[in-house]
C-alpha atoms as a PDB file:
ATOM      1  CA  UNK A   1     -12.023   4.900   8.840  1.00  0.00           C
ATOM      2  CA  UNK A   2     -12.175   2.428  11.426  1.00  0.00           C
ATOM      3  CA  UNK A   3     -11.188   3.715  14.819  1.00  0.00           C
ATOM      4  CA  UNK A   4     -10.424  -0.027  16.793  1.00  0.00           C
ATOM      5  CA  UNK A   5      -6.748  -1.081  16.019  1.00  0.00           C
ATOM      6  CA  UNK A   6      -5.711  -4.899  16.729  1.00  0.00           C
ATOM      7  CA  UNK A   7      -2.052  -5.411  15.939  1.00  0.00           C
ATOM      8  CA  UNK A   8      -1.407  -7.124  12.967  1.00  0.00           C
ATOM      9  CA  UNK A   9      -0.753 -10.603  12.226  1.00  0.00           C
ATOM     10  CA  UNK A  10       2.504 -11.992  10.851  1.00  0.00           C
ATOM     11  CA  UNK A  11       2.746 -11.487   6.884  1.00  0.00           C
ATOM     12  CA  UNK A  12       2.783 -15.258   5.630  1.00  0.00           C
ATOM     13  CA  UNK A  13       5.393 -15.226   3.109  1.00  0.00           C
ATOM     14  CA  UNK A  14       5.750 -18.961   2.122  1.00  0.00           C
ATOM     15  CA  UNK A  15       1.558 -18.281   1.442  1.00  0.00           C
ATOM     16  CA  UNK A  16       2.773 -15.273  -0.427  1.00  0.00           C
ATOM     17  CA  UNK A  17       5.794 -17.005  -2.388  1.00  0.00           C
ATOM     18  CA  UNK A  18       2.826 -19.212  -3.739  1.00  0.00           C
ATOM     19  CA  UNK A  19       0.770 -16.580  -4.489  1.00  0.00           C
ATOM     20  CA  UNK A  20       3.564 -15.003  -6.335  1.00  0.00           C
ATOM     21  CA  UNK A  21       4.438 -18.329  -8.339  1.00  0.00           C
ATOM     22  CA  UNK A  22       0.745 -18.957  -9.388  1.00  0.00           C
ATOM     23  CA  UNK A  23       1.084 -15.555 -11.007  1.00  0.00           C
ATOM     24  CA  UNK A  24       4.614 -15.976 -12.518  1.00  0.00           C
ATOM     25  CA  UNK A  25       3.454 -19.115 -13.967  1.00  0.00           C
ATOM     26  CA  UNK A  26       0.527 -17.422 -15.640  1.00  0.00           C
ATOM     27  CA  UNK A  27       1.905 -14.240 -16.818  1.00  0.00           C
ATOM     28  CA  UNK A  28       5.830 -14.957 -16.731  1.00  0.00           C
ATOM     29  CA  UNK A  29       5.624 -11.579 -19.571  1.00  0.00           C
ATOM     30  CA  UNK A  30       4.473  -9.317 -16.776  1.00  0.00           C
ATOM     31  CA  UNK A  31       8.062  -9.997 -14.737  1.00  0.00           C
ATOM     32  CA  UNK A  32      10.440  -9.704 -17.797  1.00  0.00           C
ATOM     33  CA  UNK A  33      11.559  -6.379 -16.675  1.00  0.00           C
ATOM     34  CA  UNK A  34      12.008  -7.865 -13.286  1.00  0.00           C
ATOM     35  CA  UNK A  35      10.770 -10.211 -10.985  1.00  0.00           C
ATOM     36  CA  UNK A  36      10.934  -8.990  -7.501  1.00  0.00           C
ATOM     37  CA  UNK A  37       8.262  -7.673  -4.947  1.00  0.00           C
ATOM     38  CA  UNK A  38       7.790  -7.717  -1.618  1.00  0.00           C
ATOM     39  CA  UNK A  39       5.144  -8.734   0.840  1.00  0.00           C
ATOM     40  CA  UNK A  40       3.165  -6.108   2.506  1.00  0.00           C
ATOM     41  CA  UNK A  41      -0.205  -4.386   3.452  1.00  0.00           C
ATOM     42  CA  UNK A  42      -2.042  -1.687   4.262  1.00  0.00           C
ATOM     43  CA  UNK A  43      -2.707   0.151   7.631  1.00  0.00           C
ATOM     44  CA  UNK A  44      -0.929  -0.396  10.768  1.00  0.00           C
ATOM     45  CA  UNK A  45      -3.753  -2.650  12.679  1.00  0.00           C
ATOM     46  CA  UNK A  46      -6.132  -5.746  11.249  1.00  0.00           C
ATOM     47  CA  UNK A  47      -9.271  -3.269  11.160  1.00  0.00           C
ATOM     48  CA  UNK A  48      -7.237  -0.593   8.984  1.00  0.00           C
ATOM     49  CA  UNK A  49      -5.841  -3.229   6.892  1.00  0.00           C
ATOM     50  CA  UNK A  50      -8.637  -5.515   5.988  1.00  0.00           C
ATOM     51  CA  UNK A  51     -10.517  -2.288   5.217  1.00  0.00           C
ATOM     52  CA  UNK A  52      -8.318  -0.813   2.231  1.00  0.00           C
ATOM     53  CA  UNK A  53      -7.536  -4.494   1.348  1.00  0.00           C
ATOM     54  CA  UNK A  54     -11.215  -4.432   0.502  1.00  0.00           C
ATOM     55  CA  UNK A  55     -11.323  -1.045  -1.312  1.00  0.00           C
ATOM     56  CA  UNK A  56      -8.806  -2.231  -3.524  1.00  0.00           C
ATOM     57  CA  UNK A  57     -10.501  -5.637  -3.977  1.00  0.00           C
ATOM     58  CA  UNK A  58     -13.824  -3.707  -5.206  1.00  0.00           C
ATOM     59  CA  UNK A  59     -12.181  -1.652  -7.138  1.00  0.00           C
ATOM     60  CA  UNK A  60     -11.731   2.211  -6.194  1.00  0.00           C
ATOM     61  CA  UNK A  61      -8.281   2.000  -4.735  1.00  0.00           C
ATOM     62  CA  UNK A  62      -5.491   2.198  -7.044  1.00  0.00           C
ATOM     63  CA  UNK A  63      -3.217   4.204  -5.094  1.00  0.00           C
ATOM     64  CA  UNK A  64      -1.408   4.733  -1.943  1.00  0.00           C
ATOM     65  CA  UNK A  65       1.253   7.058   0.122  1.00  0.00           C
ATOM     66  CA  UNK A  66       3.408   5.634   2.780  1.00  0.00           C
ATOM     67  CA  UNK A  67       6.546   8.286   4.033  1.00  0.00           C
ATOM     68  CA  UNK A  68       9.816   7.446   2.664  1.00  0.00           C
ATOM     69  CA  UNK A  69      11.098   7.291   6.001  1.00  0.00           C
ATOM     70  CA  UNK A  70       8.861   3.956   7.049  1.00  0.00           C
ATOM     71  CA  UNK A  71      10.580   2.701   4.011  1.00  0.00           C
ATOM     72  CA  UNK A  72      14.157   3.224   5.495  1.00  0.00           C
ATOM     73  CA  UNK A  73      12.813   2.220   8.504  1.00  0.00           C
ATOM     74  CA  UNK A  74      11.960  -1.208   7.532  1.00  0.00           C
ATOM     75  CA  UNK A  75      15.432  -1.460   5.377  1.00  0.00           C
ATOM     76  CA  UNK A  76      13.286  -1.476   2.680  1.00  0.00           C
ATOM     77  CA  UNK A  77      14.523   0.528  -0.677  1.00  0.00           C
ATOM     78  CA  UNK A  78      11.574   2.363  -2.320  1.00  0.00           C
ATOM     79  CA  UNK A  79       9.364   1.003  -4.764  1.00  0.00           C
ATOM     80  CA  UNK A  80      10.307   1.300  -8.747  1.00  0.00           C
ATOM     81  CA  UNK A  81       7.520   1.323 -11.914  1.00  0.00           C
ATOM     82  CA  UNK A  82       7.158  -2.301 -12.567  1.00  0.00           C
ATOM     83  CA  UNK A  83       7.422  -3.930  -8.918  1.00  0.00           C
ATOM     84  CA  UNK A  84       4.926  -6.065  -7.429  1.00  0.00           C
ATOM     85  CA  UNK A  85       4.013  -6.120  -4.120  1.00  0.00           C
ATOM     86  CA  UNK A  86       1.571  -9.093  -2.995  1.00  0.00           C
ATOM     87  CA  UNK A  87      -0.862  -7.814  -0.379  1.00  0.00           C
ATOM     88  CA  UNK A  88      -1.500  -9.316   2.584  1.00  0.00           C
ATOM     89  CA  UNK A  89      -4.654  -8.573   4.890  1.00  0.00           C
ATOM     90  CA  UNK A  90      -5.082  -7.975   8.146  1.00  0.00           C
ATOM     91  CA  UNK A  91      -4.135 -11.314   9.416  1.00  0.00           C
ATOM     92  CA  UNK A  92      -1.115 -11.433   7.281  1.00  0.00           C
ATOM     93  CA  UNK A  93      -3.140 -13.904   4.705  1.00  0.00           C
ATOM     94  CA  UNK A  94      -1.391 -12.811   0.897  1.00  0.00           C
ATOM     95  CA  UNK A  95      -4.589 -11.964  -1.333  1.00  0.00           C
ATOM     96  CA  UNK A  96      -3.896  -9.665  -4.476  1.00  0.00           C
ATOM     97  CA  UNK A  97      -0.649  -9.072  -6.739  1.00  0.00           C
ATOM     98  CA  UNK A  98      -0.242  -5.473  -7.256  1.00  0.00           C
ATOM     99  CA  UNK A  99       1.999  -3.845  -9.769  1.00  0.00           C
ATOM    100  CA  UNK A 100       3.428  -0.047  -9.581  1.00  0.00           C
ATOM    101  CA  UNK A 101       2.419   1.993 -12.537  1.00  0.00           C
ATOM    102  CA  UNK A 102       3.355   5.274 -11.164  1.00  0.00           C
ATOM    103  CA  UNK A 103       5.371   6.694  -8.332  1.00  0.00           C
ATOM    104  CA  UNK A 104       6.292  10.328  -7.206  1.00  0.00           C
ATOM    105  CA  UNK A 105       7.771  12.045  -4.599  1.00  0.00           C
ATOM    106  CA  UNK A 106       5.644  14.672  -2.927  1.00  0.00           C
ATOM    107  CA  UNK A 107       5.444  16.703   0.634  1.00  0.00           C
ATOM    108  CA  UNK A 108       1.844  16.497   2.252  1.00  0.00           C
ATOM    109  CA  UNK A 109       1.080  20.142   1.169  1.00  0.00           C
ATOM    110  CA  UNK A 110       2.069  18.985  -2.656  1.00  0.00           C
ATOM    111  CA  UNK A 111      -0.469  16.293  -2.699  1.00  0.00           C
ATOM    112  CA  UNK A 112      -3.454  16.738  -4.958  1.00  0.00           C
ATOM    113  CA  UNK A 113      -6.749  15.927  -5.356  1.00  0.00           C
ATOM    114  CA  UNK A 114      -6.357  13.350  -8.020  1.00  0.00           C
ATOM    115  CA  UNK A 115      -4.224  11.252  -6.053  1.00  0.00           C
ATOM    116  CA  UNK A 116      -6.677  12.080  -2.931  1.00  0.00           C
ATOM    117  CA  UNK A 117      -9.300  10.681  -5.121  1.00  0.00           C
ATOM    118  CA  UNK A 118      -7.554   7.549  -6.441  1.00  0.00           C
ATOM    119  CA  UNK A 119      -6.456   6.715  -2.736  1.00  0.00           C
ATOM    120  CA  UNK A 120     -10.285   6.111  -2.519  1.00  0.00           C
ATOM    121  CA  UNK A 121     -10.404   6.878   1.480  1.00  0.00           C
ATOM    122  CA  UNK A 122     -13.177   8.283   3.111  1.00  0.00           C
ATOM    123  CA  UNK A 123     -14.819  10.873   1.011  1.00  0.00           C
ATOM    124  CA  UNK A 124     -12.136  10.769  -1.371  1.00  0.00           C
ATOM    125  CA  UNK A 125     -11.456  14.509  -1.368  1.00  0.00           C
ATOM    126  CA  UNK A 126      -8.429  16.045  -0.534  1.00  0.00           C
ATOM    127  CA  UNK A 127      -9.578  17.819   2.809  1.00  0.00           C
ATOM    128  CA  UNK A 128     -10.449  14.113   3.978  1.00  0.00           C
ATOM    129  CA  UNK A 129      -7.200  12.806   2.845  1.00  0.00           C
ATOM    130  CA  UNK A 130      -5.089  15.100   4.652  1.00  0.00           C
ATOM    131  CA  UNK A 131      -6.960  15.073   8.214  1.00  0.00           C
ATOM    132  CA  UNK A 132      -6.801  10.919   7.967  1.00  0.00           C
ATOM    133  CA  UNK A 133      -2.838  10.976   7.212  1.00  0.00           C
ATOM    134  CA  UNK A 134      -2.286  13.496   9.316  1.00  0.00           C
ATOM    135  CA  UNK A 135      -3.502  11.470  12.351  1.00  0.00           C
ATOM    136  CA  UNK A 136      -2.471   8.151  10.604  1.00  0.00           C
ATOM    137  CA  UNK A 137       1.452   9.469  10.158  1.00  0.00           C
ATOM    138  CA  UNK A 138       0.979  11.145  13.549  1.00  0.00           C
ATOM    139  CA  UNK A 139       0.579   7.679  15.083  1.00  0.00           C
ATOM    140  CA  UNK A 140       2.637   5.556  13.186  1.00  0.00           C
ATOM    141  CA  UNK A 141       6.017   8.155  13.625  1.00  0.00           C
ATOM    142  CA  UNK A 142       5.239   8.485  17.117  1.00  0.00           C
ATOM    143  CA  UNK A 143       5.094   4.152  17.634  1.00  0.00           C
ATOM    144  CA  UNK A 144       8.561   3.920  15.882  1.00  0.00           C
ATOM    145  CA  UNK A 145       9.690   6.999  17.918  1.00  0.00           C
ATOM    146  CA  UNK A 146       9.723  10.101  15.421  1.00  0.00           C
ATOM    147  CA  UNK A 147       7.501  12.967  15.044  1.00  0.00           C
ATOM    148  CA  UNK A 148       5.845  13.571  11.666  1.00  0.00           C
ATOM    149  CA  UNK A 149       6.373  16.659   9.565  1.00  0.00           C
ATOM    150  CA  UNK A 150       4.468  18.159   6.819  1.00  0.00           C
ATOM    151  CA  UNK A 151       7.761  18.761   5.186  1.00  0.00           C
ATOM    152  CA  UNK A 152       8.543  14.747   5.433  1.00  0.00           C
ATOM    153  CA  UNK A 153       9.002  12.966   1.970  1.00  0.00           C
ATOM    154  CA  UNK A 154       5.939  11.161   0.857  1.00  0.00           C
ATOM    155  CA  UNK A 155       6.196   8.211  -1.933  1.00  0.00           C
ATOM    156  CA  UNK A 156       2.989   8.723  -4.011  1.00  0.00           C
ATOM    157  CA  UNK A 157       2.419   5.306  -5.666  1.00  0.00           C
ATOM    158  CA  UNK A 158      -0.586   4.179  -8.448  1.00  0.00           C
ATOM    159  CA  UNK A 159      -0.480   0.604  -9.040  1.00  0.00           C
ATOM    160  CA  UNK A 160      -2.878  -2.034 -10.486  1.00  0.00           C
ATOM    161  CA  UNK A 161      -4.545  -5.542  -9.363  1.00  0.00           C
ATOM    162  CA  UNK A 162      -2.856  -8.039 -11.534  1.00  0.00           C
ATOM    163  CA  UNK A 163      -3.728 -11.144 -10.019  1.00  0.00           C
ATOM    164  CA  UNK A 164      -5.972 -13.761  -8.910  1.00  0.00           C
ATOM    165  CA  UNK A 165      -7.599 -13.195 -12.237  1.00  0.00           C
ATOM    166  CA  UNK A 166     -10.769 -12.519 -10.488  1.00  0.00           C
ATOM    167  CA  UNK A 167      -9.791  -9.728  -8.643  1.00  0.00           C
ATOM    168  CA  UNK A 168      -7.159  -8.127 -11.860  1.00  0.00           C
ATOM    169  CA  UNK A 169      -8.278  -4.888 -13.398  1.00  0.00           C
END
């Protein structure tokens, strides 16, 4: 993964409220058990963001782990099966719709190699996994103030691309 980290744009959410309506108004079935998501994206600098924005775009990414303490952190609540999230890149530009398909809880020692593999990082094993979060959690903890622990509560999430329709699985 990229090593160069330039802070991250604003997320622009009236871009991502549009985003968000466009897909409403073409699958208003796919929000009947609920119709909230949040704005968001990957990675904690432009580089890191714009690059899993574009593993999910062509397709191997389908799943990502963020500690359930950046959740709280952000006053966020964690995710449920169903949510969307739009996705922003680097810049904060919205470009996908994702939906949750699958969430766990999990402690870095209890992740496996089928979610290392769907997280579609690096070499996509589990050995690769763990050394990037390691030094990814490492940083982030450490720029809000904590200290990461192996024992810290990890939200394992699978989701799907849903929309534009060019980009949906």
């Amino acid at each position: 993964m990229t090593q160069h980290r330039t802070p991250p744009g604003p997320l622009d959410t009236a871009a991502a409220d549009a985003l968000w309506r466009d897909y409403v108004a073409a699958r208003p079935e796919a929000v009947a058990a609920g119709d909230e998501y949040v704005v968001d994206r990957f990675g904690d600098s432009v580089e890191l963001s714009d690059e899993l924005l574009g593993i999910v775009r062509h397709g191997a990414k389908r799943a990502t782990a963020e500690l359930v303490t950046e959740f709280a952190h952000r006053g966020e609540a964690l995710p449920r099966v169903g949510a969307h999230w739009v996705a922003c890149d680097g810049r904060g530009a919205p470009q996908l719709v994702l939906r949750t398909v699958e969430l766990r809880l999990a402690t870095f020692r209890e992740v496996d190699a089928d979610f290392a593999f769907d997280e579609a990082e690096d070499d996509r094993s589990l050995r690769s996994w763990r050394e990037q979060h390691r030094v990814y959690w490492e940083r982030t903890c450490a720029a809000r103030g904590a200290v990461w622990s192996e024992q810290d509560e990890i939200v394992l999430e699978r989701f799907r691309v849903v929309w534009p329709p060019e980009a949906a699985d």
